[in-house]
C-alpha atoms as a PDB file:
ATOM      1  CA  UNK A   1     101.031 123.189 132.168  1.00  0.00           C
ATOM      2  CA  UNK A   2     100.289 126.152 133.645  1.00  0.00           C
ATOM      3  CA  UNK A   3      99.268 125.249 137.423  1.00  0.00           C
ATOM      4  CA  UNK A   4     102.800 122.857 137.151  1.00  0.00           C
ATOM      5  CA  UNK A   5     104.563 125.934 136.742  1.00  0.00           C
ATOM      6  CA  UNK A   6     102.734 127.966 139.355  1.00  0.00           C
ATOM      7  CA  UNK A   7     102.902 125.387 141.946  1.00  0.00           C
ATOM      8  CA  UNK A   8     107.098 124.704 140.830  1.00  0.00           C
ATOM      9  CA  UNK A   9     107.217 129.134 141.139  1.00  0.00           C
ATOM     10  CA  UNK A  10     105.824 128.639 144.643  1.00  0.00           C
ATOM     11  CA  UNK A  11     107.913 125.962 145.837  1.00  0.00           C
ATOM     12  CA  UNK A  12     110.426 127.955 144.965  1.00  0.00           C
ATOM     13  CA  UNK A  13     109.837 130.768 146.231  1.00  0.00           C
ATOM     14  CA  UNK A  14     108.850 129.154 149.707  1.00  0.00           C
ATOM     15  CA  UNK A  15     112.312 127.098 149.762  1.00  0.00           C
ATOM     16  CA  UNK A  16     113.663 130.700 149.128  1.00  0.00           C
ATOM     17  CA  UNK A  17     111.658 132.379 151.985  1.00  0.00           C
ATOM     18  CA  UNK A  18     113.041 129.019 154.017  1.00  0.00           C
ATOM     19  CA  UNK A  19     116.465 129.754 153.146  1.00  0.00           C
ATOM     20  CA  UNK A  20     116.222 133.306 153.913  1.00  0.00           C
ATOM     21  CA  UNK A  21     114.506 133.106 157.420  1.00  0.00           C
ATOM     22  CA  UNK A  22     117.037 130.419 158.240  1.00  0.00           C
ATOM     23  CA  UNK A  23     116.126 126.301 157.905  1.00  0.00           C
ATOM     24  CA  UNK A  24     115.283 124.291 161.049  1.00  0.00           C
ATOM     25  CA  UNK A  25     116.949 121.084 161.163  1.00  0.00           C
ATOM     26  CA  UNK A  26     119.240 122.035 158.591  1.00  0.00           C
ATOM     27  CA  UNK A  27     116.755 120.750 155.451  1.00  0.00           C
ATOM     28  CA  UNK A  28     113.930 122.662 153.716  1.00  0.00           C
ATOM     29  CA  UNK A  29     110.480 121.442 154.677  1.00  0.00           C
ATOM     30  CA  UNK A  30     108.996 120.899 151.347  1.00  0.00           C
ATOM     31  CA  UNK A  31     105.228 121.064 152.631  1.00  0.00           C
ATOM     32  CA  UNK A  32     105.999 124.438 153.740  1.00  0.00           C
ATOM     33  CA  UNK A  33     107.579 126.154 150.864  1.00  0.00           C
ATOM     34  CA  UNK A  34     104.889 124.752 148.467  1.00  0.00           C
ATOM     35  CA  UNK A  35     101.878 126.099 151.259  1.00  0.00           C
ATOM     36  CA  UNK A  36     103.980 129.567 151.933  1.00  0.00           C
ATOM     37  CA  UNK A  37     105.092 130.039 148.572  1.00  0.00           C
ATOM     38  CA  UNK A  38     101.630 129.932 146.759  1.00  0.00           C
ATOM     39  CA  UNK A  39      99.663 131.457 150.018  1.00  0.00           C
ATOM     40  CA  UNK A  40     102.816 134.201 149.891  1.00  0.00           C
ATOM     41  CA  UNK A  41     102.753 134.411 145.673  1.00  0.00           C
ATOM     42  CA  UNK A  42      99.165 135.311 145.186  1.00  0.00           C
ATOM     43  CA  UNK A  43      98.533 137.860 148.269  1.00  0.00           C
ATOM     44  CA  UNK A  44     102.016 139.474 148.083  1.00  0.00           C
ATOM     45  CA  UNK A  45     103.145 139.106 144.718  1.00  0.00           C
ATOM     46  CA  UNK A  46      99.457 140.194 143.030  1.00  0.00           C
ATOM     47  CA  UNK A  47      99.215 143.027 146.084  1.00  0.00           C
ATOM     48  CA  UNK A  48     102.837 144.753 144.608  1.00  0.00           C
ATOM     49  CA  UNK A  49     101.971 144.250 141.200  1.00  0.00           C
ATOM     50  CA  UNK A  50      98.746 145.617 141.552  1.00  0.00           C
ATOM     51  CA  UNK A  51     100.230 148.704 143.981  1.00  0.00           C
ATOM     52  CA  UNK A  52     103.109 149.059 141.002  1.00  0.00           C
ATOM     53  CA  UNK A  53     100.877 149.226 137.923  1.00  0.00           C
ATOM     54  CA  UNK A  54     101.889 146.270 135.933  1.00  0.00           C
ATOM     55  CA  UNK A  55      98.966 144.831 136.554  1.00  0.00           C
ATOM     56  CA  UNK A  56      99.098 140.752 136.335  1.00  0.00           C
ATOM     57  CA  UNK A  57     101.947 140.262 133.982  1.00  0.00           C
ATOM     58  CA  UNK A  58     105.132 138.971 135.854  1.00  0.00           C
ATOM     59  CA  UNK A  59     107.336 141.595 136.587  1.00  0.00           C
ATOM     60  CA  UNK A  60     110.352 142.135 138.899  1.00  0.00           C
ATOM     61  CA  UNK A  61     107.624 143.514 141.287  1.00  0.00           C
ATOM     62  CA  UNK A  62     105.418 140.785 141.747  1.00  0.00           C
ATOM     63  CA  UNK A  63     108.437 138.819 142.122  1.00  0.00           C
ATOM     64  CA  UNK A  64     109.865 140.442 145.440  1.00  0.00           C
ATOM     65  CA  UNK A  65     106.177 140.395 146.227  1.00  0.00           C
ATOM     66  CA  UNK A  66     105.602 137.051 146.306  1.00  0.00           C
ATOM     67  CA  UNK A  67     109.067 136.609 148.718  1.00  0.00           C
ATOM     68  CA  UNK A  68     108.132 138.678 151.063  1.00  0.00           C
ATOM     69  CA  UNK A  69     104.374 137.417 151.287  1.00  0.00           C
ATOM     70  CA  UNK A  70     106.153 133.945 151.158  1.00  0.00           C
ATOM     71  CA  UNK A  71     108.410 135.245 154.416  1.00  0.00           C
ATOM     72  CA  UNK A  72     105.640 136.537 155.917  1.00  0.00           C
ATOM     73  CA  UNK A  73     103.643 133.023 155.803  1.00  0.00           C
ATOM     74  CA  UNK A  74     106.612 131.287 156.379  1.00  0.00           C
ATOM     75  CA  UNK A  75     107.313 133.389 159.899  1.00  0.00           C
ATOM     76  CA  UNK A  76     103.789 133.069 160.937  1.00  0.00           C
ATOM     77  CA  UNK A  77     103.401 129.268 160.160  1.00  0.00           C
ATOM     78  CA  UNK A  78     106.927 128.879 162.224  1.00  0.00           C
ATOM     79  CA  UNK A  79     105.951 131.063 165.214  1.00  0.00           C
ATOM     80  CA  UNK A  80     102.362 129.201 165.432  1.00  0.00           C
ATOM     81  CA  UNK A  81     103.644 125.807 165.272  1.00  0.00           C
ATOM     82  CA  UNK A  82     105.915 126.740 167.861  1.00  0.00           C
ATOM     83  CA  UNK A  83     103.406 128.189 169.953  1.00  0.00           C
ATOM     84  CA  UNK A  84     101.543 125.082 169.424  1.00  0.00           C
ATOM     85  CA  UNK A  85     104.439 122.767 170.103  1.00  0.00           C
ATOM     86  CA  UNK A  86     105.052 124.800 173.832  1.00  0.00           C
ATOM     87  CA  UNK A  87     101.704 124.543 174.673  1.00  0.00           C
ATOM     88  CA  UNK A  88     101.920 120.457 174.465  1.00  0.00           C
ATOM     89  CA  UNK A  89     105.016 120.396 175.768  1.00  0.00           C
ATOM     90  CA  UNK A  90     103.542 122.410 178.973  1.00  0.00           C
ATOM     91  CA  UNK A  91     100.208 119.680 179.115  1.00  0.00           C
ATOM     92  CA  UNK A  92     102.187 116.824 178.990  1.00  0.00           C
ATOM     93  CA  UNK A  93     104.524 117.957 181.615  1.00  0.00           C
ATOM     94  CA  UNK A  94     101.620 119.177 184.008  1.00  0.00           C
ATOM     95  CA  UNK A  95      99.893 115.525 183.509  1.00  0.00           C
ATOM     96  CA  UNK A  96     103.906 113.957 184.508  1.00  0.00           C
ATOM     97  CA  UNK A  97     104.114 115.851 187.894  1.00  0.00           C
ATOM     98  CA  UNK A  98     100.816 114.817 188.964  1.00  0.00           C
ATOM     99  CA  UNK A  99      99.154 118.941 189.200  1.00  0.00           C
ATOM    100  CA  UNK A 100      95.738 118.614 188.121  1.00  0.00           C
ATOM    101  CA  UNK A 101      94.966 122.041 188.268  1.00  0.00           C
ATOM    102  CA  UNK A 102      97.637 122.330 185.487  1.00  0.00           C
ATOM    103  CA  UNK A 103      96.663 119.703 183.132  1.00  0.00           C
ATOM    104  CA  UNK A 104      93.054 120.852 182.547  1.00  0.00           C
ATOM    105  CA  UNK A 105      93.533 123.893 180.714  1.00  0.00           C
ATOM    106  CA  UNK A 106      90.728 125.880 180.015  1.00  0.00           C
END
């Protein structure tokens, strides 16, 4: 019962970090907040708990915590698959105007 309620807490927490950073396509991407809110929960929410002193009970600490670690994973995952997405996008349109020197990256 207990890893059902940590993985709900950090689904919930991701969909919040979603909701704060703004949503893409208007929806909350569900893999995402689960990934970003436990990745997020453990390193930021047991980081400020640990910082505050209340060691690993829950407290209003490890709460923000685990938002802003969920933010945090949230922004990177977003700017990476971005990243990733522009670097296709520049392949496949190298390979459609027929430079070869631009569609072998190395």
């Amino acid at each position: 019962m207990l890893i059902l309620g940590i993985i709900l807490f950090g689904m919930l927490v991701g969909a919040g970090a979603q909701l704060i950073l703004g949503r893409s396509g208007g929806k909350v991407d569900w893999t995402m907040a689960i990934v970003a809110g436990l990745v997020g929960s453990f390193v930021g929410g047991l980081l400020i708990s640990l910082l505050a002193g209340d060691g690993i009970e829950l407290r209003a600490s490890g709460i923000i915590g685990s938002l802003v670690g969920a933010i945090i994973v949230t922004a990177l995952w977003r700017w990476w698959d971005g990243r990733s997405k522009a670097s296709s996008s520049a392949a496949t349109s190298a390979r459609r105007s027929g430079d070869p020197r631009k569609s072998n990256p190395k």
